[in-house]
C-alpha atoms as a PDB file:
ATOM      1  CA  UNK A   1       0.000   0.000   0.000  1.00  0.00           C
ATOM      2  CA  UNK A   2       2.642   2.187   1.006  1.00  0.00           C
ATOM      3  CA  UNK A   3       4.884   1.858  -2.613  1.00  0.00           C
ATOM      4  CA  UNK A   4       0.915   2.494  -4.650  1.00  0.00           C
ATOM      5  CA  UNK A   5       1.092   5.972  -2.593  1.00  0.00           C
ATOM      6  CA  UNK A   6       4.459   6.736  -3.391  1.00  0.00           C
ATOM      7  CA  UNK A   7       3.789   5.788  -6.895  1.00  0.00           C
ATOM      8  CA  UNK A   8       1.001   8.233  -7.279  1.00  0.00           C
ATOM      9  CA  UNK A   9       2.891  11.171  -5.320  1.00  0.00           C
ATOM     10  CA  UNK A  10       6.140  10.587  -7.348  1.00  0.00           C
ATOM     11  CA  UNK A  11       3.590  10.805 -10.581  1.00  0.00           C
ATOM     12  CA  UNK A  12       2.161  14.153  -9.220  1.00  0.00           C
ATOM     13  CA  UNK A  13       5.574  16.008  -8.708  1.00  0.00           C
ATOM     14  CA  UNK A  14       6.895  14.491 -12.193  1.00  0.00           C
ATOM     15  CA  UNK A  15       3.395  15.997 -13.714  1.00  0.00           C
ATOM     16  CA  UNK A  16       4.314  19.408 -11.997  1.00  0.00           C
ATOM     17  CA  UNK A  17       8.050  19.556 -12.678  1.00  0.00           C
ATOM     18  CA  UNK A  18       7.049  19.584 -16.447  1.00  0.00           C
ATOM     19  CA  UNK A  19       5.109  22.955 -16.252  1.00  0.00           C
ATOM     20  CA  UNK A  20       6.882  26.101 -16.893  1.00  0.00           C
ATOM     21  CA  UNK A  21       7.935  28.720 -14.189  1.00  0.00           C
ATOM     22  CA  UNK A  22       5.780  31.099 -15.635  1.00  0.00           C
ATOM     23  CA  UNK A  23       2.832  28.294 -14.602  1.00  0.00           C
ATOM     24  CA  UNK A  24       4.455  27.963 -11.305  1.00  0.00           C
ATOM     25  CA  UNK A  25       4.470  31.500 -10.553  1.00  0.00           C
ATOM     26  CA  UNK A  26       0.425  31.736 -11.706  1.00  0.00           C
ATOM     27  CA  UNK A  27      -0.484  29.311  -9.305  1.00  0.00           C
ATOM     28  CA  UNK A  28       1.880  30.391  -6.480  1.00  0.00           C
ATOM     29  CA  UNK A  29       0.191  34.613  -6.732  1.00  0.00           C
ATOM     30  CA  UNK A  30      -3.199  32.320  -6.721  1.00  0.00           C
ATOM     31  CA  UNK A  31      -2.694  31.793  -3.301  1.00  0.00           C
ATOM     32  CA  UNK A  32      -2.629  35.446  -2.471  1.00  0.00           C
ATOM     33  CA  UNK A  33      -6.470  35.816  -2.906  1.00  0.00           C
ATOM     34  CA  UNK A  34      -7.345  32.717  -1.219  1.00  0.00           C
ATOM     35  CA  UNK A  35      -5.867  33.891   1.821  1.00  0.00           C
ATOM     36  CA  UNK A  36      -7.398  36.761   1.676  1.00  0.00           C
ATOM     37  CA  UNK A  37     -11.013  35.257   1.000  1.00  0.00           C
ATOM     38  CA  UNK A  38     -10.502  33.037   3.631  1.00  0.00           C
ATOM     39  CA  UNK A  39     -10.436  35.670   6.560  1.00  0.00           C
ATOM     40  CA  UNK A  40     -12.469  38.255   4.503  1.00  0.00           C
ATOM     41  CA  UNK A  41     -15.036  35.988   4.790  1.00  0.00           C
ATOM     42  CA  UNK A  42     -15.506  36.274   8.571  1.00  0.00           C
ATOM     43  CA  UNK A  43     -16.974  39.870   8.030  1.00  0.00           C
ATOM     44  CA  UNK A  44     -19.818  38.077   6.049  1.00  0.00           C
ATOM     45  CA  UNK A  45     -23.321  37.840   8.160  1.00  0.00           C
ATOM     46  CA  UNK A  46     -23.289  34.013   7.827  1.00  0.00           C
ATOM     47  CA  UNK A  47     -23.501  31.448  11.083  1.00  0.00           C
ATOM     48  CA  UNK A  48     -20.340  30.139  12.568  1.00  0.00           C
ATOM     49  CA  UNK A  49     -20.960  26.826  10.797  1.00  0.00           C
ATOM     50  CA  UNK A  50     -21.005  28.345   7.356  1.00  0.00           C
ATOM     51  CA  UNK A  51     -18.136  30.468   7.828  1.00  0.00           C
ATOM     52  CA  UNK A  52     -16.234  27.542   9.277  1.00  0.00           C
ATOM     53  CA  UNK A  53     -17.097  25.602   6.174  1.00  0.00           C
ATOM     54  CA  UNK A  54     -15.846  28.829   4.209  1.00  0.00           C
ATOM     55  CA  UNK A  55     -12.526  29.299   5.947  1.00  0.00           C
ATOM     56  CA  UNK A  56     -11.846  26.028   5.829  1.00  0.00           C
ATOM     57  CA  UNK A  57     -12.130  25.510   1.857  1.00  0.00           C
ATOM     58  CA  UNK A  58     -10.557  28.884   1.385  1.00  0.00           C
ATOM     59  CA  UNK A  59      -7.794  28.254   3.606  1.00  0.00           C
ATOM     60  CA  UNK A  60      -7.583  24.706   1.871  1.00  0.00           C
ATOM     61  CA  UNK A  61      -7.292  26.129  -1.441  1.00  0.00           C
ATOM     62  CA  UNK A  62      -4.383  28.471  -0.959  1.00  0.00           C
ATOM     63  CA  UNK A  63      -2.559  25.939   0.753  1.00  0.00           C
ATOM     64  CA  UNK A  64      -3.220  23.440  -2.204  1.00  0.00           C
ATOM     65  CA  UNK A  65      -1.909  26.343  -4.630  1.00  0.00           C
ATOM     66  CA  UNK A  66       0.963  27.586  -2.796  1.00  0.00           C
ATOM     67  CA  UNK A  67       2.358  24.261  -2.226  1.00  0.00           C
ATOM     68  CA  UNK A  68       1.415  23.138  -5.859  1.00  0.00           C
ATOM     69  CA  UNK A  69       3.304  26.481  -6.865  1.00  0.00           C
ATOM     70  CA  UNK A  70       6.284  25.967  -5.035  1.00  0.00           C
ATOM     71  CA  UNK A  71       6.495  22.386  -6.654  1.00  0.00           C
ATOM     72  CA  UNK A  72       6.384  23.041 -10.324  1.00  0.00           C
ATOM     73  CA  UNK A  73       9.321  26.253  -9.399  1.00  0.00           C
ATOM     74  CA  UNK A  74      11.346  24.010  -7.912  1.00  0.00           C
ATOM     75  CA  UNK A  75      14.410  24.774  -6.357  1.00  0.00           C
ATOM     76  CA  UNK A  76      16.364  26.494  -9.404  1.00  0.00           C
ATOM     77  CA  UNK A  77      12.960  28.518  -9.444  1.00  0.00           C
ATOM     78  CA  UNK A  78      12.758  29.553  -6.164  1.00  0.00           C
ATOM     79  CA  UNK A  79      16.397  30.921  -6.246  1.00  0.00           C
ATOM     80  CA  UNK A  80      15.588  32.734  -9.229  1.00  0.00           C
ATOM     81  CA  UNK A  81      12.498  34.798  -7.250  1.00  0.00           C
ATOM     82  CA  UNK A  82      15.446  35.581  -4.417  1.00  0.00           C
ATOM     83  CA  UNK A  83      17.432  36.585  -6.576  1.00  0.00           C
ATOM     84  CA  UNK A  84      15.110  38.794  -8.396  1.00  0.00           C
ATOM     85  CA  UNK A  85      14.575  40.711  -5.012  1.00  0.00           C
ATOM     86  CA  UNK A  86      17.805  41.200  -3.084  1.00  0.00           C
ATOM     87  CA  UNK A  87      18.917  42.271  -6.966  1.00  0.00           C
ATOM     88  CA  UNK A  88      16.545  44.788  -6.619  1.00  0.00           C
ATOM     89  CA  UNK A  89      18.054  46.884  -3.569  1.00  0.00           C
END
């Protein structure tokens, strides 16, 4: 059971690593407004149990993209973005 999940999650980052770093960097800034819908929505007049369910598929979702982002940059990707900043100053 354990080698079927491996399987499938080494299948998933091999998927990923084949998109571009322009589709990495989409995905990854995709977060940004799920974060922010997932607190925003606590100024909604809805009951606890719907804003529960709403902060916890919002929250869900930017996790799911920033993680998903940070795997198709990669390593190589990510030192590009540093770079980009402390080149800036």
């Amino acid at each position: 059971m354990r080698e079927l999940f491996v399987g499938i999650i080494t299948d998933i980052r091999a998927f990923l690593a084949k998109l571009s770093f322009r589709t990495g960097m989409i995905i990854l800034l995709l977060c940004i407004p799920f974060y922010v819908l997932s607190f925003a929505q606590m100024l909604l007049p809805l009951s606890p149990t719907a804003k529960s369910i709403l902060w916890v598929l919002f929250f869900g979702l930017a996790k799911a993209t920033q993680y998903a982002g940070l795997a198709i940059i990669g390593v190589e990707g990510w030192r590009r973005i540093k770079g980009w900043f402390t080149n800036k100053q």
